[in-house]
N, C-alpha and C. Protein backbone atom coordinates (compact mmCIF):
# COMPACT_ATOMS: atom_id res chain seq x y z
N UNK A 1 57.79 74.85 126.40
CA UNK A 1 58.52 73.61 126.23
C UNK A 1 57.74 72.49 126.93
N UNK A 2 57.70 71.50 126.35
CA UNK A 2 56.84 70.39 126.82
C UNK A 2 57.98 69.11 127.35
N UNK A 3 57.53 68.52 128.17
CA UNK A 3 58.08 67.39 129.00
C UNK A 3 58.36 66.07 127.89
N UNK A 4 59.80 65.91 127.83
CA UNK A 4 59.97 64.13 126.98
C UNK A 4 58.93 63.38 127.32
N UNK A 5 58.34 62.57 126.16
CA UNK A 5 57.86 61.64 127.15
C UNK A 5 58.45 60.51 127.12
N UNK A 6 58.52 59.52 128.62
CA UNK A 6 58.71 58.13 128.78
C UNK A 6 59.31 57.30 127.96
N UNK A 7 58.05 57.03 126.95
CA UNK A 7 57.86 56.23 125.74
C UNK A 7 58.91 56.35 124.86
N UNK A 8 59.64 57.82 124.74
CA UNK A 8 60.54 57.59 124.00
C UNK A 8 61.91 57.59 124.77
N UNK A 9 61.74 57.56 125.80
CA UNK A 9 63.21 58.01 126.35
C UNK A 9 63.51 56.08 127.16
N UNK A 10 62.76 55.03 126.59
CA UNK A 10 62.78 54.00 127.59
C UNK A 10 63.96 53.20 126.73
N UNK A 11 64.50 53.66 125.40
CA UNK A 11 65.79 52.61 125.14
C UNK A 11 66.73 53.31 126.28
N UNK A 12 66.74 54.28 126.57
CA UNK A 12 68.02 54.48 127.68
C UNK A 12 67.98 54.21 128.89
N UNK A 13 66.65 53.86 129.59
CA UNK A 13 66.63 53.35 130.76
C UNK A 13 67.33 52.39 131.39
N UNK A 14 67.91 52.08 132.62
CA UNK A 14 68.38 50.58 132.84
C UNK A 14 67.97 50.39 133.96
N UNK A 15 66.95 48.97 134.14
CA UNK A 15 66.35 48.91 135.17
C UNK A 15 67.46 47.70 135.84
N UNK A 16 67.09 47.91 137.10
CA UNK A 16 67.98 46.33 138.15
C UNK A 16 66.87 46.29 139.17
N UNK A 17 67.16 44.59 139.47
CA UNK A 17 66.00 44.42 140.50
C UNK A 17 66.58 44.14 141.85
N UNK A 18 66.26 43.95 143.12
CA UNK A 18 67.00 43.73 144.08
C UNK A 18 65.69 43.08 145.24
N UNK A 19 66.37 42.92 146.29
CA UNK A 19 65.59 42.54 147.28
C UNK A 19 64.39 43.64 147.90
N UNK A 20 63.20 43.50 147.76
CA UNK A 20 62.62 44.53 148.76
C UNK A 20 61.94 44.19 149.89
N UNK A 21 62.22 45.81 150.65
CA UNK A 21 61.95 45.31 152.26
C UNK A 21 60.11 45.48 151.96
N UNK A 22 59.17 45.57 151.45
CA UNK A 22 57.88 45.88 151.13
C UNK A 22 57.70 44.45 151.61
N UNK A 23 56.19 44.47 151.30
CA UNK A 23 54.99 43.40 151.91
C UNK A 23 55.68 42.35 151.00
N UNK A 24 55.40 40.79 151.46
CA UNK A 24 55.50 39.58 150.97
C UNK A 24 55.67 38.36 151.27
N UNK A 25 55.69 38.67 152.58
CA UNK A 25 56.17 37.69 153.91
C UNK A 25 57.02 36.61 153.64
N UNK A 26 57.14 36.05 153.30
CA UNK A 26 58.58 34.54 153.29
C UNK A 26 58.83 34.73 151.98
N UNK A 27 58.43 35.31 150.96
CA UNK A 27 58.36 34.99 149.78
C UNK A 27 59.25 36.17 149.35
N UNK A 28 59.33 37.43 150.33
CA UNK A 28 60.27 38.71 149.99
C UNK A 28 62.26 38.43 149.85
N UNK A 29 61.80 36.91 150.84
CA UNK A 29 63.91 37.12 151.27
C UNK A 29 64.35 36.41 149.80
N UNK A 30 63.40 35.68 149.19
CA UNK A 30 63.14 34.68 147.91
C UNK A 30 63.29 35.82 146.46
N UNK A 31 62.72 36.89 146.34
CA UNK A 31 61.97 37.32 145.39
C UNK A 31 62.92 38.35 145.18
N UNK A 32 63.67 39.33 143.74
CA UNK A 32 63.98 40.28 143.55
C UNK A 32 62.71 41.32 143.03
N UNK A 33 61.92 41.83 143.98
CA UNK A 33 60.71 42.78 143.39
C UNK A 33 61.22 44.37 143.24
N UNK A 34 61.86 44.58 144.12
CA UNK A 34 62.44 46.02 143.73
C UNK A 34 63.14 46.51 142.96
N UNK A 35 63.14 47.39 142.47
CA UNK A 35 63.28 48.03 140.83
C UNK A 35 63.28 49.48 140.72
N UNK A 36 65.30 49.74 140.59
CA UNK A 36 65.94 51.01 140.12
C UNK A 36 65.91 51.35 138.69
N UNK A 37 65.04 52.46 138.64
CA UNK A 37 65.00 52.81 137.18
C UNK A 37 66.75 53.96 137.39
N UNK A 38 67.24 53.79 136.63
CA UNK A 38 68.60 54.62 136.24
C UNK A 38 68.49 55.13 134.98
N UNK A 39 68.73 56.45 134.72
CA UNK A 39 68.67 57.29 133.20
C UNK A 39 69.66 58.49 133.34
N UNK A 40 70.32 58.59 132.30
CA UNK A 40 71.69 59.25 131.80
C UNK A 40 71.67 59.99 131.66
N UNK A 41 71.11 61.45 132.17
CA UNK A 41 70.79 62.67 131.30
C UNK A 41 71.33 63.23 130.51
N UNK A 42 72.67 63.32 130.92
CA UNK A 42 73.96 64.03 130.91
C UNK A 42 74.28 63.56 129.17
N UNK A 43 74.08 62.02 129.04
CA UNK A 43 74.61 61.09 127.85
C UNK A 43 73.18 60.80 127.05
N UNK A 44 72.43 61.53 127.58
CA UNK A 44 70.95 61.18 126.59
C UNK A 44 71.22 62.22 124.95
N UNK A 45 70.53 61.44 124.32
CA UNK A 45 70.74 61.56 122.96
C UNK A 45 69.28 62.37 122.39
N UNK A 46 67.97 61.36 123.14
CA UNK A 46 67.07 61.94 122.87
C UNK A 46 66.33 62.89 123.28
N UNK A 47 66.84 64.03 124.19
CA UNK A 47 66.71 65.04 124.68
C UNK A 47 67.43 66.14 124.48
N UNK A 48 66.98 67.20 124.49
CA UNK A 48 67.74 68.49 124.06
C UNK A 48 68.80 68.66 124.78
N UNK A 49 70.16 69.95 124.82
CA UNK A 49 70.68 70.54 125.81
C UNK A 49 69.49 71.50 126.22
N UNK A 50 68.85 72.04 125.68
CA UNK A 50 67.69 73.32 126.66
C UNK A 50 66.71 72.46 127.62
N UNK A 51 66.26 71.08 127.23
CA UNK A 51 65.29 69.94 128.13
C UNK A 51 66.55 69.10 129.03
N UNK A 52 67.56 69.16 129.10
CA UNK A 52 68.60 68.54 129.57
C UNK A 52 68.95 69.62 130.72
N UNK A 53 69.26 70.89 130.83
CA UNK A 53 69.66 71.57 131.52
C UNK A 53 68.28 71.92 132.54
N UNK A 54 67.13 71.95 131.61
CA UNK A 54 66.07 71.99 132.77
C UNK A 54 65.90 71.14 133.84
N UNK A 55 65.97 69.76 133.08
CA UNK A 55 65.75 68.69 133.73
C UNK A 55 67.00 68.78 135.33
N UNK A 56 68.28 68.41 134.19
CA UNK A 56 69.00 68.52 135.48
C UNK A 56 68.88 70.07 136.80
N UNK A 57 68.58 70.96 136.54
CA UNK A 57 67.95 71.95 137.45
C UNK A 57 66.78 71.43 138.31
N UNK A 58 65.60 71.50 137.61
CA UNK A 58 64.25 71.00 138.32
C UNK A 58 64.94 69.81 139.26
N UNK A 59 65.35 68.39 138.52
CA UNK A 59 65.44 67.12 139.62
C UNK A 59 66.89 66.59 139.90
N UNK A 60 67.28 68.18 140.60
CA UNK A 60 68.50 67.94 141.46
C UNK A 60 68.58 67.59 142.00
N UNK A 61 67.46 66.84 142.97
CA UNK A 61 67.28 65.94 144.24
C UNK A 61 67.85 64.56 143.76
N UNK A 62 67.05 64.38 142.68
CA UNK A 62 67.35 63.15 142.36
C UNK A 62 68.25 62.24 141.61
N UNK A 63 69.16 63.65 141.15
CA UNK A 63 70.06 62.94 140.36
C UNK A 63 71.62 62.83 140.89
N UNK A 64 72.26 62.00 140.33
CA UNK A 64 73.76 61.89 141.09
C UNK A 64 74.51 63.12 140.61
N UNK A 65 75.79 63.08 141.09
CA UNK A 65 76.91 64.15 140.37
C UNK A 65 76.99 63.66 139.03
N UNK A 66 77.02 62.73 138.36
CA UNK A 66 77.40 62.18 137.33
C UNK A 66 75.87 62.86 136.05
N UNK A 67 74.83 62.91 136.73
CA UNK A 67 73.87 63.26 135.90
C UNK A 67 72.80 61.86 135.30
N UNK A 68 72.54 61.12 136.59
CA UNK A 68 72.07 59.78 136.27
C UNK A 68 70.96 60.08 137.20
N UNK A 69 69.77 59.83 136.83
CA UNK A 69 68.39 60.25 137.57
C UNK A 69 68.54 58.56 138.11
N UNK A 70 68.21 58.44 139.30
CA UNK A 70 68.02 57.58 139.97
C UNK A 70 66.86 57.01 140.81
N UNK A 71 65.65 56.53 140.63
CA UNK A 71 64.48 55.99 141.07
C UNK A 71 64.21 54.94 141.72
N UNK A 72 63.68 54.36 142.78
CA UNK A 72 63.13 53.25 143.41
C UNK A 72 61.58 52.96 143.38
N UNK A 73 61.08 51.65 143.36
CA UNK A 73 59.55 51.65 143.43
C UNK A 73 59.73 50.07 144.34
N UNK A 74 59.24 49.87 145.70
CA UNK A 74 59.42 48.50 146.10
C UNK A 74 57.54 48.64 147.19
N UNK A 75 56.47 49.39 146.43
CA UNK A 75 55.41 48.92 146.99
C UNK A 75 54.65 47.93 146.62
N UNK A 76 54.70 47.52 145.34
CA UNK A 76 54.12 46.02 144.93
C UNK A 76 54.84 44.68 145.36
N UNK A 77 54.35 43.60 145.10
CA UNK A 77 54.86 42.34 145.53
C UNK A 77 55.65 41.90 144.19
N UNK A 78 54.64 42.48 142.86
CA UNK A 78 55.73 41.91 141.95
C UNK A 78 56.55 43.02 141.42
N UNK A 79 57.74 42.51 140.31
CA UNK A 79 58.73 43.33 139.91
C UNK A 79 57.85 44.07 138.20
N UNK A 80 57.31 43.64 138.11
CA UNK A 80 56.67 44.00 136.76
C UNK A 80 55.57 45.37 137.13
N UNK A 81 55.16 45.11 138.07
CA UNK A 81 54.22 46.50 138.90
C UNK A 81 54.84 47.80 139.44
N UNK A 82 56.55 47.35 140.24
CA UNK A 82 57.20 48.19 140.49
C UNK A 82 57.63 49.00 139.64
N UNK A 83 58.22 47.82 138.45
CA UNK A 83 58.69 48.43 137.01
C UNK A 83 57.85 50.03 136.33
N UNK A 84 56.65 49.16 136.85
CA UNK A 84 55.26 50.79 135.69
C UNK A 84 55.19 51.34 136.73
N UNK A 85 55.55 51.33 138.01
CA UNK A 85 55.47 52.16 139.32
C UNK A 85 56.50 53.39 139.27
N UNK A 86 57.48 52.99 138.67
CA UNK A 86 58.86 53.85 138.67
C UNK A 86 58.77 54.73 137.51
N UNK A 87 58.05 53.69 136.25
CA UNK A 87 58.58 54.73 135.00
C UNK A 87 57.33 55.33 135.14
N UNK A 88 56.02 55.63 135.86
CA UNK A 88 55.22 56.63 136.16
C UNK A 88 55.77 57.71 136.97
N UNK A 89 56.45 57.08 137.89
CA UNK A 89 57.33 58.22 138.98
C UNK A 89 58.07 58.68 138.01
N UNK A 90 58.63 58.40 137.24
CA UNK A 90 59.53 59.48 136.46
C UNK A 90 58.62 60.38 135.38
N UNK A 91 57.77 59.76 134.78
CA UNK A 91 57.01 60.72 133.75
C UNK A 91 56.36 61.72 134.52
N UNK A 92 55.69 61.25 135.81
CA UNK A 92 55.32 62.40 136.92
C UNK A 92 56.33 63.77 136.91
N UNK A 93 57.66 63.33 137.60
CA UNK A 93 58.71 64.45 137.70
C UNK A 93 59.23 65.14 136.46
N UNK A 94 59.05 64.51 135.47
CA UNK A 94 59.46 65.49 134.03
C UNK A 94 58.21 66.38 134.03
N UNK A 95 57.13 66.13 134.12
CA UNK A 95 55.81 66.54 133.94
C UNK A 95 56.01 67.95 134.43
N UNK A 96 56.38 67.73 136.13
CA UNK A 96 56.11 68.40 137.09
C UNK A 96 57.43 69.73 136.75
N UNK A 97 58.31 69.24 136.29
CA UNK A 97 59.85 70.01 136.38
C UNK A 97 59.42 70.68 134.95
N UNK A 98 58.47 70.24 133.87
CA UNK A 98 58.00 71.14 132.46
C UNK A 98 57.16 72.32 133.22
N UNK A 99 56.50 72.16 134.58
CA UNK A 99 55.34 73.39 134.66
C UNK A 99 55.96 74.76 134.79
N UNK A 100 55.52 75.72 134.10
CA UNK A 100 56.14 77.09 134.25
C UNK A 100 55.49 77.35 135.40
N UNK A 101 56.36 78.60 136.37
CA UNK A 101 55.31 79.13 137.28
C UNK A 101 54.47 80.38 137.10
N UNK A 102 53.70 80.63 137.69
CA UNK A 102 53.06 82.02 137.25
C UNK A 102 54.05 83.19 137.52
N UNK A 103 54.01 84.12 136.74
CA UNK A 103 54.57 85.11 137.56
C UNK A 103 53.72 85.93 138.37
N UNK A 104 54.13 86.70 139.31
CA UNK A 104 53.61 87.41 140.62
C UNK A 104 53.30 88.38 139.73
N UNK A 105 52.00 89.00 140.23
CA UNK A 105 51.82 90.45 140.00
C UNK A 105 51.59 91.27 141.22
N UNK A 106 52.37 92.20 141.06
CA UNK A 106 52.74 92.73 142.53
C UNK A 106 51.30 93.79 142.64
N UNK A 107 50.53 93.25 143.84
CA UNK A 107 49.38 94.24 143.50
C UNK A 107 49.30 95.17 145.08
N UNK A 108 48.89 96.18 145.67
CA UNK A 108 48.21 97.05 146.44
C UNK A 108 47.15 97.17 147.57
N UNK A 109 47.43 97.12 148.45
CA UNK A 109 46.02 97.22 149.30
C UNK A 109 44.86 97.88 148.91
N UNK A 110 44.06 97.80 149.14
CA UNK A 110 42.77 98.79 148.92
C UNK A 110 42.67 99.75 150.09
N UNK A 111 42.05 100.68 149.62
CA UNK A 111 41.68 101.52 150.35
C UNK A 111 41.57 101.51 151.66
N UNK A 112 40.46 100.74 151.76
CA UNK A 112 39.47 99.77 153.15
C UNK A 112 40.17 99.08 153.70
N UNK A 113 41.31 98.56 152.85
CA UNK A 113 42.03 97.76 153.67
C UNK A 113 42.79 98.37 154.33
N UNK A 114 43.62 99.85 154.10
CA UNK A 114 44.62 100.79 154.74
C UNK A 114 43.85 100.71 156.00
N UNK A 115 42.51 101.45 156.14
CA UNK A 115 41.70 101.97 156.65
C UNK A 115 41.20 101.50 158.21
N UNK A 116 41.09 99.92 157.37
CA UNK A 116 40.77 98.97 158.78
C UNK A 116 42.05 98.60 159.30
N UNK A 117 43.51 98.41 158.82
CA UNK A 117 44.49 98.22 159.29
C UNK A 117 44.70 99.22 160.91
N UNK A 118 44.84 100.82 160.02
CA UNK A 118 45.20 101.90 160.83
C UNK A 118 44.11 101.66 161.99
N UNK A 119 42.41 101.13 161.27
CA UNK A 119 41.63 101.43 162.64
C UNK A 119 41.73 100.58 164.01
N UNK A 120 41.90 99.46 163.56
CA UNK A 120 42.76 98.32 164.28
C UNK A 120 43.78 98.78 165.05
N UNK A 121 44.92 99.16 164.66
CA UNK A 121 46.23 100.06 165.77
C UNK A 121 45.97 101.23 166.70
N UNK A 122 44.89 101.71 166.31
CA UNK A 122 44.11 102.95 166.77
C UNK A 122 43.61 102.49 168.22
N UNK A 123 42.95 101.22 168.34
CA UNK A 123 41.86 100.44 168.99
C UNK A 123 42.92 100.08 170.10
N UNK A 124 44.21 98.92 168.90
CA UNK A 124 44.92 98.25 170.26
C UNK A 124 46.00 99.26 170.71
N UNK A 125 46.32 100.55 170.45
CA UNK A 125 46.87 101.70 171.07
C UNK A 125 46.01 102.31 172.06
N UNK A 126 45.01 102.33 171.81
CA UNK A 126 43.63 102.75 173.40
C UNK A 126 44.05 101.93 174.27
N UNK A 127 43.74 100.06 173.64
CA UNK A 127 43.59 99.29 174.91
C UNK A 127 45.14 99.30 175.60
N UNK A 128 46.16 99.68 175.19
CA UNK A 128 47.54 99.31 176.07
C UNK A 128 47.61 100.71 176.46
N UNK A 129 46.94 101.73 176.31
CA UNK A 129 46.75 102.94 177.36
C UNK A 129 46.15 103.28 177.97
N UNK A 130 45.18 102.44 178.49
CA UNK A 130 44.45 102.04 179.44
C UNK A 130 44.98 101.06 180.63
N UNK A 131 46.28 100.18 180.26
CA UNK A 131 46.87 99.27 181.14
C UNK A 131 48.16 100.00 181.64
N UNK A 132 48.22 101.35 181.36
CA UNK A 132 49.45 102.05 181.68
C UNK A 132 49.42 101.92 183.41
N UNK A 133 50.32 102.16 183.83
CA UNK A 133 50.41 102.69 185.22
C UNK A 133 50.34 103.94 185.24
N UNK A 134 49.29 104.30 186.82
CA UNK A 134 49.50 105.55 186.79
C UNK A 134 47.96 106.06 186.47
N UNK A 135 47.06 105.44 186.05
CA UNK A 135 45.98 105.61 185.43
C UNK A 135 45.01 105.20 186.33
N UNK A 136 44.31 105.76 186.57
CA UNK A 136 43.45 105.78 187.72
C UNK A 136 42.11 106.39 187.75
């Protein structure tokens, strides 16, 4: 299964801008640069229930009870930078929440490896019977 992309999922987006505490000096208390991307999972149309249930699994962090993925971007000065700042942060986390993991293959020591283990315990069982009391 491959990750939505962006591009099509951006009629449902709703962005709002607000004050950000980021770089801008006099010009920040002035300026709405920060920018909540908000998306509906729950009420998305253009996503599956099987890409819908992943999604909401993988980015449980980020989404409300309601099923609304919720994003911030306030490191640029302008709101148009934050804007492609956020909807990259989100194509990132679909990306990341599509990767399968490997599965484990449960594999065996080697031989050599038993070998040097046991010879190792062998060694530090000498040296702590040598620190016994009594030994002289």
């Amino acid at each position: 299964m491959k990750a939505p992309s962006v591009d099509i999922l951006y009629s449902e987006f709703i962005f709002s801008a607000s004050r950000s505490s980021g770089p801008g000096g006099q010009n920040v208390n002035k300026v709405n640069s920060k920018v909540t991307l908000e998306w509906n999972v729950v009420q998305s149309l253009l996503v599956s229930e099987e890409e819908k249930t992943v999604i909401l699994h993988k980015l449980s962090s980020h989404i409300t009870k309601e099923g609304v993925v919720q994003l911030t971007s306030q490191e640029a000065r302008s709101q148009l930078q934050n804007k492609e700042a956020v909807i990259k942060k989100l194509q990132d986390l679909l990306t990341r929440a599509f990767i399968k993991k490997k599965t484990r293959k449960p594999t065996k020591p080697s031989k050599a490896a038993k070998q040097k283990r046991i010879l190792q315990k062998k060694q530090h069982g000498e040296k702590k019977k040598w620190r016994q009391k009594g030994r002289e």
